[in-house]
N, C-alpha and C. Protein backbone atom coordinates (compact mmCIF):
# COMPACT_ATOMS: atom_id res chain seq x y z
N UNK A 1 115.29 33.85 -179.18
CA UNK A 1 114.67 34.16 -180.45
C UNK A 1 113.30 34.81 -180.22
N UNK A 2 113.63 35.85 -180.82
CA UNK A 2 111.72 36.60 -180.57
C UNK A 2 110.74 35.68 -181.28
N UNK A 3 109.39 35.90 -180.95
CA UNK A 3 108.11 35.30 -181.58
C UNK A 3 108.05 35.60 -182.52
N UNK A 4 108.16 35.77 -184.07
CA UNK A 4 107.10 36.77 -185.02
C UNK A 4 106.14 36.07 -185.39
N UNK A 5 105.17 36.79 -185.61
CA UNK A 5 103.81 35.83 -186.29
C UNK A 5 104.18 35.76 -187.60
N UNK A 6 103.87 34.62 -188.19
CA UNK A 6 104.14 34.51 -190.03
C UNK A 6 103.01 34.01 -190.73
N UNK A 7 101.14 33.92 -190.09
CA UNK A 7 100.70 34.03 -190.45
C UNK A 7 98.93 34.36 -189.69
N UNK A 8 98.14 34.74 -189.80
CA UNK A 8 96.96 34.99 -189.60
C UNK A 8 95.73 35.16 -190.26
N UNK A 9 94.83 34.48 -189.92
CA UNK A 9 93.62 34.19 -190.33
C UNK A 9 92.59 34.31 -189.49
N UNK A 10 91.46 35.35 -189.95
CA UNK A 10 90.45 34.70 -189.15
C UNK A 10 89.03 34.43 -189.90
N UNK A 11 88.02 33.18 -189.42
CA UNK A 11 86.90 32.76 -190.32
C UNK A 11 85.59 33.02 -189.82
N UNK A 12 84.33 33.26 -190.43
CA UNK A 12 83.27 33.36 -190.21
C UNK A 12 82.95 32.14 -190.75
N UNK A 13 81.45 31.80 -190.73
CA UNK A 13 80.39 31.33 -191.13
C UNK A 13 79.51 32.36 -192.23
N UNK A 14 80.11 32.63 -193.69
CA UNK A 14 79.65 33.11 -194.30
C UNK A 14 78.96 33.06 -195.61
N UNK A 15 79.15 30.90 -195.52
CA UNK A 15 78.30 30.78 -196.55
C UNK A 15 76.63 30.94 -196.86
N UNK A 16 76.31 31.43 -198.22
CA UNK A 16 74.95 32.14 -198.12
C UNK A 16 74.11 30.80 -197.47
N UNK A 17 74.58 29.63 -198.31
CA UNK A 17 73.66 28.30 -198.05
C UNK A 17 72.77 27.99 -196.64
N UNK A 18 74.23 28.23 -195.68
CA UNK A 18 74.38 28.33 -194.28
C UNK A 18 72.99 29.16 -194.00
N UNK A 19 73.29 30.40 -194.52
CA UNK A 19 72.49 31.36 -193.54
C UNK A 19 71.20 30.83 -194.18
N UNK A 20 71.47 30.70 -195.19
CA UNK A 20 69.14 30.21 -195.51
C UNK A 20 68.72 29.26 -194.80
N UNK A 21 69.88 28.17 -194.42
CA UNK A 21 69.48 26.99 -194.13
C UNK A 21 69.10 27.70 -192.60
N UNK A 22 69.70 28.37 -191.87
CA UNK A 22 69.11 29.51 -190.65
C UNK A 22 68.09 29.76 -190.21
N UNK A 23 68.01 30.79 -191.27
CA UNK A 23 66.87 31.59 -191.42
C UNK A 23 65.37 30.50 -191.78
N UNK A 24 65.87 29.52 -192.33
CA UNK A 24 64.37 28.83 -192.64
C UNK A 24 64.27 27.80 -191.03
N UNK A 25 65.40 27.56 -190.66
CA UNK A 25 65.43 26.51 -188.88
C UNK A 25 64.60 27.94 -188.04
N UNK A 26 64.92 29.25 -188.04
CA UNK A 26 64.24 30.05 -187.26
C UNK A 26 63.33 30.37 -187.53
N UNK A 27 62.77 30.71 -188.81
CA UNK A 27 61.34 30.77 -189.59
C UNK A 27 60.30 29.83 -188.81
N UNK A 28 60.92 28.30 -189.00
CA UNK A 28 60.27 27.36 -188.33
C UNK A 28 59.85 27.58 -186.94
N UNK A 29 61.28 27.87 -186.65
CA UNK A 29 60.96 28.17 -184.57
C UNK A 29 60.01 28.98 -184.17
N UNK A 30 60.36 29.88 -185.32
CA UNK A 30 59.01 31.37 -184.74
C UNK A 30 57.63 30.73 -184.80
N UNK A 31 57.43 30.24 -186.52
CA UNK A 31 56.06 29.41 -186.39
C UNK A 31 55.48 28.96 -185.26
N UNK A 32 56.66 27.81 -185.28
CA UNK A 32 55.60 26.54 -183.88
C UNK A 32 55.90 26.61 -182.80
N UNK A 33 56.57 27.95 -181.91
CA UNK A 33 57.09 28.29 -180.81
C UNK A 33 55.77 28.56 -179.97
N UNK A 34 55.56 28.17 -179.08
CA UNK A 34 54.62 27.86 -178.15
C UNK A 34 55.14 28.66 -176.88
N UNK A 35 56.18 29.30 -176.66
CA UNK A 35 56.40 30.05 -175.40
C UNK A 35 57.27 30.86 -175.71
N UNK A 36 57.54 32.29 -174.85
CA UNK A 36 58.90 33.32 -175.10
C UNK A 36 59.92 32.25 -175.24
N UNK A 37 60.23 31.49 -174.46
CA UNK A 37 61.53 30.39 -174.17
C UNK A 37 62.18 30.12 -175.17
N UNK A 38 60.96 29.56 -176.17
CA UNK A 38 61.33 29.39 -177.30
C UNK A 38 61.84 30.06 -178.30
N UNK A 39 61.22 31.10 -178.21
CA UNK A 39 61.58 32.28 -179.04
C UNK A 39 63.49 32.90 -178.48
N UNK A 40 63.33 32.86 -177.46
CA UNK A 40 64.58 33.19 -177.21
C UNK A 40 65.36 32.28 -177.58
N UNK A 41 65.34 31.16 -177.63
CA UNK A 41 66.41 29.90 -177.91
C UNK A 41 66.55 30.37 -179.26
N UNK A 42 65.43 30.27 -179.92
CA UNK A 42 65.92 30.06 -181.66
C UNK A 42 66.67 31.48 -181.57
N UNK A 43 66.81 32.87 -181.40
CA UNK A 43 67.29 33.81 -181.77
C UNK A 43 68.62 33.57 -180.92
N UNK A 44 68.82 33.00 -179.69
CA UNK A 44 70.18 32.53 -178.97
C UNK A 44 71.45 31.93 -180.00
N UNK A 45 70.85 30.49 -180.60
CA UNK A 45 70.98 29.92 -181.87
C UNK A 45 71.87 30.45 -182.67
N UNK A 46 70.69 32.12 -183.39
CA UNK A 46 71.41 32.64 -184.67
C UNK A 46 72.48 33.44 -184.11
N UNK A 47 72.46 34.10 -183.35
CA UNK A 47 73.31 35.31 -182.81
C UNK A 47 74.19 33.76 -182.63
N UNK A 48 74.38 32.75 -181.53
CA UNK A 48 75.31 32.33 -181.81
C UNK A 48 76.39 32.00 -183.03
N UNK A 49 75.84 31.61 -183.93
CA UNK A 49 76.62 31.32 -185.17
C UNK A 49 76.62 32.62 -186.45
N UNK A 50 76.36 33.53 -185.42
CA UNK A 50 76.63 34.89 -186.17
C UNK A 50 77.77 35.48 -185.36
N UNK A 51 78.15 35.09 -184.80
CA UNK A 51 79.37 35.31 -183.66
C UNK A 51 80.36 34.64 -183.95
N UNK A 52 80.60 33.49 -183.90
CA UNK A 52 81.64 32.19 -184.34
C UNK A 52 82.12 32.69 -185.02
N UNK A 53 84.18 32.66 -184.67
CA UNK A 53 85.28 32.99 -185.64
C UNK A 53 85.68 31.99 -185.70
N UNK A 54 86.66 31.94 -186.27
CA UNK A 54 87.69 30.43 -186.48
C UNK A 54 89.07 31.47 -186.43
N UNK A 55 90.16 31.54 -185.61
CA UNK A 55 91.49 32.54 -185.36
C UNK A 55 92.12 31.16 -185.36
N UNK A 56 93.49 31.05 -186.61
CA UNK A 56 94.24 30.64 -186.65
C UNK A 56 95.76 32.02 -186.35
N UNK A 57 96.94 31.61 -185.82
CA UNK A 57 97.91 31.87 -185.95
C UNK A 57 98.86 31.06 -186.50
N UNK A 58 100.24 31.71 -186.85
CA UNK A 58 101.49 30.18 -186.92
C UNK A 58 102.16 31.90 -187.33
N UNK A 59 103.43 30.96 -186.10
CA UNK A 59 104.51 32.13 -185.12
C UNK A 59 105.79 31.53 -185.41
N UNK A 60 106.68 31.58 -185.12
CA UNK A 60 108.09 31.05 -184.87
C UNK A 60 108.26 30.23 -183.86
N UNK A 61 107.17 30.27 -183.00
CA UNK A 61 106.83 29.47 -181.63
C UNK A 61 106.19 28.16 -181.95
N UNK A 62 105.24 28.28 -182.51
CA UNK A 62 104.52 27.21 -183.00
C UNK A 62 102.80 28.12 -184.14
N UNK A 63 101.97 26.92 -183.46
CA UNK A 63 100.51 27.13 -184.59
C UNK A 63 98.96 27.54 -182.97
N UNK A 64 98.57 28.19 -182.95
CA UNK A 64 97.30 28.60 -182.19
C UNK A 64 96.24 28.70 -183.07
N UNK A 65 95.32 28.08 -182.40
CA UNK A 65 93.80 28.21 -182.97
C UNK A 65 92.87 28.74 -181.74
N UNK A 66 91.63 29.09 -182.30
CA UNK A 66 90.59 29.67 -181.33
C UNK A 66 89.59 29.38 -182.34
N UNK A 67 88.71 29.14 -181.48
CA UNK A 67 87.26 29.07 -182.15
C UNK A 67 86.42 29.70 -181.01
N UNK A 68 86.00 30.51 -181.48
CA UNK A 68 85.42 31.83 -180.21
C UNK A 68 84.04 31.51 -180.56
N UNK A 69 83.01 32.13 -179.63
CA UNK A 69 83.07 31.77 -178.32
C UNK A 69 83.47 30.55 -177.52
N UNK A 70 83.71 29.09 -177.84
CA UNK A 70 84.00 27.86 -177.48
C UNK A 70 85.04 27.71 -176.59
N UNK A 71 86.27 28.51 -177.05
CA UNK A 71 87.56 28.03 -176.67
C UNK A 71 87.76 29.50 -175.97
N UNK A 72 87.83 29.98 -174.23
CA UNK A 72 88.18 30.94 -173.82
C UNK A 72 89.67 30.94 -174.00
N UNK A 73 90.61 29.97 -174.02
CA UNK A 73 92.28 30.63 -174.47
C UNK A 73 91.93 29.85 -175.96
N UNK A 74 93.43 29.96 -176.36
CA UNK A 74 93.70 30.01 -177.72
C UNK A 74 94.70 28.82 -177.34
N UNK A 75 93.78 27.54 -178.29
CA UNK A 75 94.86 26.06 -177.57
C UNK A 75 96.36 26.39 -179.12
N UNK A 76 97.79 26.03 -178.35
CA UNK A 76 98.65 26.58 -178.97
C UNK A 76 99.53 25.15 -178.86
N UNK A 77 100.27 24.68 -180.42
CA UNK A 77 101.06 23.30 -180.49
C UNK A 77 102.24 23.85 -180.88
N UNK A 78 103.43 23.57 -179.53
CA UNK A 78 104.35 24.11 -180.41
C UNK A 78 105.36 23.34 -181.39
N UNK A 79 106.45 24.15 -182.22
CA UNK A 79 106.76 23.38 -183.00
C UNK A 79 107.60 22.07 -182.74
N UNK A 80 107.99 22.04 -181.59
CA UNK A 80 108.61 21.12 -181.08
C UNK A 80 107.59 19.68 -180.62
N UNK A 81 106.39 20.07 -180.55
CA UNK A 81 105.06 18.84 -180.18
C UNK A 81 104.73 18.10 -181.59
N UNK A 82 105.05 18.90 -182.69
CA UNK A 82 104.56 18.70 -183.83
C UNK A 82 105.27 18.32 -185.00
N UNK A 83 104.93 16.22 -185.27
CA UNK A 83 105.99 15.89 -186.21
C UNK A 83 105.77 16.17 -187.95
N UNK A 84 104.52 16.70 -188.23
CA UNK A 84 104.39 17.10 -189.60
C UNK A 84 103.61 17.97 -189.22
N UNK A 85 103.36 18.41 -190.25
CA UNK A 85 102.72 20.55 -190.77
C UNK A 85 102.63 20.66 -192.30
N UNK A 86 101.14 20.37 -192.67
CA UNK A 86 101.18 19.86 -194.00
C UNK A 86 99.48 20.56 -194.28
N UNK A 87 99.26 21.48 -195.75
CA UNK A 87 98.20 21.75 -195.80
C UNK A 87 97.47 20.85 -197.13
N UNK A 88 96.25 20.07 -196.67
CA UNK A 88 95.86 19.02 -197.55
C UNK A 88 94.13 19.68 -197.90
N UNK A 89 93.93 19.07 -198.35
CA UNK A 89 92.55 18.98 -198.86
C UNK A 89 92.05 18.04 -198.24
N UNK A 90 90.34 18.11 -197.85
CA UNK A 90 89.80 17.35 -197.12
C UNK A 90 88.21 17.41 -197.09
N UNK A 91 87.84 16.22 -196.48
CA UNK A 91 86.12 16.30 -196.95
C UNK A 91 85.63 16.41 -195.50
N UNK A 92 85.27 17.36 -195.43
CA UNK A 92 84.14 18.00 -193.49
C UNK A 92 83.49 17.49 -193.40
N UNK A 93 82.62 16.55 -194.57
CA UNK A 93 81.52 15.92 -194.30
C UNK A 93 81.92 14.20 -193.52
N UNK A 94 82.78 13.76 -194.76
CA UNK A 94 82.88 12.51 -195.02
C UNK A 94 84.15 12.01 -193.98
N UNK A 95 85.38 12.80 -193.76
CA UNK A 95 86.41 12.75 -192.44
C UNK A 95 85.70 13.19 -190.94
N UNK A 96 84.80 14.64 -190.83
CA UNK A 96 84.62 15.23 -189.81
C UNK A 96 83.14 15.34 -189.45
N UNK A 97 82.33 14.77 -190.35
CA UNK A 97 80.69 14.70 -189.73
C UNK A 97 80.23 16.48 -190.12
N UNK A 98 81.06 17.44 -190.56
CA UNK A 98 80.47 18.82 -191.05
C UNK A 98 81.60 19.58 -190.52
N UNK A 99 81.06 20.76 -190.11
CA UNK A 99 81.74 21.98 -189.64
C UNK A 99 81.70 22.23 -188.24
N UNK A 100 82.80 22.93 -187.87
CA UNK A 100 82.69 23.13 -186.42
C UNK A 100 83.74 23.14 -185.53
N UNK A 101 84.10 22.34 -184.49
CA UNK A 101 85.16 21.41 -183.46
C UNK A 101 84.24 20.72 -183.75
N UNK A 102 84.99 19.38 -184.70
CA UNK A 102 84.99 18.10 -185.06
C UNK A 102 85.61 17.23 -184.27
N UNK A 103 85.34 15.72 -183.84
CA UNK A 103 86.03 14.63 -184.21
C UNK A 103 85.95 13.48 -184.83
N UNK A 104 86.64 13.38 -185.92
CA UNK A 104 86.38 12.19 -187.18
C UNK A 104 87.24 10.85 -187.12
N UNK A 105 87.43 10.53 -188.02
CA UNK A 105 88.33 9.72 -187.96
C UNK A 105 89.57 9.72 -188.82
N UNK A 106 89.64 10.74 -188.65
CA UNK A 106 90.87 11.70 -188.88
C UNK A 106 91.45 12.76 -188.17
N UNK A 107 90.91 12.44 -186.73
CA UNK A 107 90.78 13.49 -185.44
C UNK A 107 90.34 14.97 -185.07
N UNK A 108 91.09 15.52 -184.83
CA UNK A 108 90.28 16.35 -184.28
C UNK A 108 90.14 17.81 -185.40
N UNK A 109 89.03 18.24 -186.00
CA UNK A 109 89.31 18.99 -186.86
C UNK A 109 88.50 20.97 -186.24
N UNK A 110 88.88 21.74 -186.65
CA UNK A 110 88.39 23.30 -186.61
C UNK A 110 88.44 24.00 -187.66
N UNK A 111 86.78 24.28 -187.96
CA UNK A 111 87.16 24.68 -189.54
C UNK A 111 85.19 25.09 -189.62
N UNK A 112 85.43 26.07 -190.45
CA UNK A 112 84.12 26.87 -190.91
C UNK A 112 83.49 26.59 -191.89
N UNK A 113 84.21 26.45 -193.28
CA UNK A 113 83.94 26.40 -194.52
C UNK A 113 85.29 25.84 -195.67
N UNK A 114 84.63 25.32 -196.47
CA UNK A 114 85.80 25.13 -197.56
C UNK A 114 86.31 23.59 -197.03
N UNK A 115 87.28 23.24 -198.18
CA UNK A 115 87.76 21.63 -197.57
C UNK A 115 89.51 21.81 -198.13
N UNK A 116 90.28 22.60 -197.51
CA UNK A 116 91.47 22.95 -197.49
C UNK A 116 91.67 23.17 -195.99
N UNK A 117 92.88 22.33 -195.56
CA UNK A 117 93.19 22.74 -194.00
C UNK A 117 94.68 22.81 -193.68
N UNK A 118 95.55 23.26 -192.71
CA UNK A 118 96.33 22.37 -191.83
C UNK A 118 96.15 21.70 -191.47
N UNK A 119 97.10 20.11 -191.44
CA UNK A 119 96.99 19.24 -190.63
C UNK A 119 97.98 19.23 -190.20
N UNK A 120 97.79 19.19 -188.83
CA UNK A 120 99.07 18.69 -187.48
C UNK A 120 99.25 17.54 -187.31
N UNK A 121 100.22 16.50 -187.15
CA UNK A 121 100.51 15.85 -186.74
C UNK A 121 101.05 15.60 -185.36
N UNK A 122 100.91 15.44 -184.09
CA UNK A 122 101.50 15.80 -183.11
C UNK A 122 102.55 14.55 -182.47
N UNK A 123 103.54 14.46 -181.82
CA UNK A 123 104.18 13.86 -181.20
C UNK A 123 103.68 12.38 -180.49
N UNK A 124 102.25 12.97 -179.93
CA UNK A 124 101.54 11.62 -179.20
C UNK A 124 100.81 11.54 -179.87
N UNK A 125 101.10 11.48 -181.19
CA UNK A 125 100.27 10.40 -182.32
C UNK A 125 98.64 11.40 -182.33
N UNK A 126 98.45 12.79 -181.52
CA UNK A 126 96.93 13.50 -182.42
C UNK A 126 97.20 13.94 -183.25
N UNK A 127 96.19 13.97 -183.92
CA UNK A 127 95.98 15.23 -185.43
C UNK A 127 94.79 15.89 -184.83
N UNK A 128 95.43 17.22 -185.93
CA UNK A 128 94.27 18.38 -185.82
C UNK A 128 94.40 18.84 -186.60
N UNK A 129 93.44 19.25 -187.50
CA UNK A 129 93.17 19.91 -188.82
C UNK A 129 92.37 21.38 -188.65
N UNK A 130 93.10 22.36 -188.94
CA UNK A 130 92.62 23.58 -189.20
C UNK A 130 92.52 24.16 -189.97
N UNK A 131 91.15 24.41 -190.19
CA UNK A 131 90.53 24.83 -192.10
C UNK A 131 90.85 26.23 -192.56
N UNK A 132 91.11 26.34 -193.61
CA UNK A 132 92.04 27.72 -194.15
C UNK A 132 91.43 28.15 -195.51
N UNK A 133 91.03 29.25 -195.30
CA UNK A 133 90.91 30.07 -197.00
C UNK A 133 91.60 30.12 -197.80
N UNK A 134 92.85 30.34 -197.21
CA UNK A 134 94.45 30.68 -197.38
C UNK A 134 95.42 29.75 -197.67
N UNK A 135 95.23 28.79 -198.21
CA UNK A 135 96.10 27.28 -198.67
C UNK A 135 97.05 27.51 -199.16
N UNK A 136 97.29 28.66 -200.06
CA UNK A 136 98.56 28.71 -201.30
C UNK A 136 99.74 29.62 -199.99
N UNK A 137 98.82 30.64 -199.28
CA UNK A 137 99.74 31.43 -198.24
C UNK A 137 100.39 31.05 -197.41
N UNK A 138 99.31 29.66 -197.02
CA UNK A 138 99.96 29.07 -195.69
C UNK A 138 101.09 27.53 -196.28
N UNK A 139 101.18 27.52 -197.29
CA UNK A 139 101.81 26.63 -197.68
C UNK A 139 103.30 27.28 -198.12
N UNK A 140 103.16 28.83 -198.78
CA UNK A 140 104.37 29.07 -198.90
C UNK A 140 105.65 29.45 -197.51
N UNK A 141 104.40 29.75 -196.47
CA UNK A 141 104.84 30.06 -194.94
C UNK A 141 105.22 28.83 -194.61
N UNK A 142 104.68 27.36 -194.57
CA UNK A 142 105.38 26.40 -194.29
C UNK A 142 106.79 26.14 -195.07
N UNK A 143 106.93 26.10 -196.04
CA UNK A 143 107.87 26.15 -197.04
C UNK A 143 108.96 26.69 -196.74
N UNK A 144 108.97 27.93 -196.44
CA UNK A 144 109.83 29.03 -195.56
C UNK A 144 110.66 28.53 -194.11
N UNK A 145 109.44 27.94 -193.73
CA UNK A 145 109.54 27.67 -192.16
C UNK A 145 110.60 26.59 -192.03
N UNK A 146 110.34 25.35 -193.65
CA UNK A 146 111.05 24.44 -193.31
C UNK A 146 112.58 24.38 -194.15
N UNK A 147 112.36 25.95 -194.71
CA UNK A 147 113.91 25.72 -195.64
C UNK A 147 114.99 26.55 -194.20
N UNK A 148 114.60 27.37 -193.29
CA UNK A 148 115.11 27.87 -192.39
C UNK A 148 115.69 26.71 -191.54
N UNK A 149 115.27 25.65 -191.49
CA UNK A 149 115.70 24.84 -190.17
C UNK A 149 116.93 24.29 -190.83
């Protein structure tokens, strides 16, 4: 059976909130920065999280995520590792401590913005939740996925 992809996503860090909350952490840095060092860190910082994607896939193979720069491959569950595939609503703060590569107590979560995700269920009892813009898309792709079997 060939691969096809049946869905793709990819996320920034593009809430405005985010970036003020930024721009006023580097405002600060510039202020009370006492050496180049410093100065380079805080601008290291922004360019970092001006960089950060969130790349979801889900293939015929299984589901891949990336969170770039963090993750040099793309960690991939296939469908055979994975006993549910379910997109829920969820709180980043209150399950996952915020945004990012999380772990809560609701395991392991990847996610930018918004409180809509995949959740995986995996075989040896992990979860992983991957946050989605795309809830209604990726739900009709599951839907699909599971009237085929």
């Amino acid at each position: 059976m060939k691969n096809e992809t049946l869905f793709t996503e990819k996320q920034r860090f593009t809430q405005w909130w985010f970036w003020v909350i930024m721009l006023l952490v580097a405002a600060f840095a510039f202020i009370s920065a006492n050496s180049n060092l410093e100065y380079v860190v805080a601008i290291a910082v922004i360019l970092l999280f001006f960089i950060l994607n969130l790349n979801t896939e889900i293939s015929s193979e299984g589901v891949q995520v990336q969170f770039s720069p963090f993750h040099l491959k793309k960690k991939f569950f296939a469908w055979d590792e994975i006993v549910k595939a379910e997109v829920r609503e969820y709180s980043p703060l209150l399950e996952y401590g915020g945004w990012g590569i999380r772990r809560g107590k609701s395991g392991v979560a990847y996610n930018v913005k918004g409180n809509m995700g995949l959740q995986l269920v995996l075989k040896n009892g992990k979860k992983i939740l991957i946050g989605t813009q795309k809830a209604e898309e990726l739900k009709q792709i599951l839907a699909e996925r599971e009237n085929k079997k």
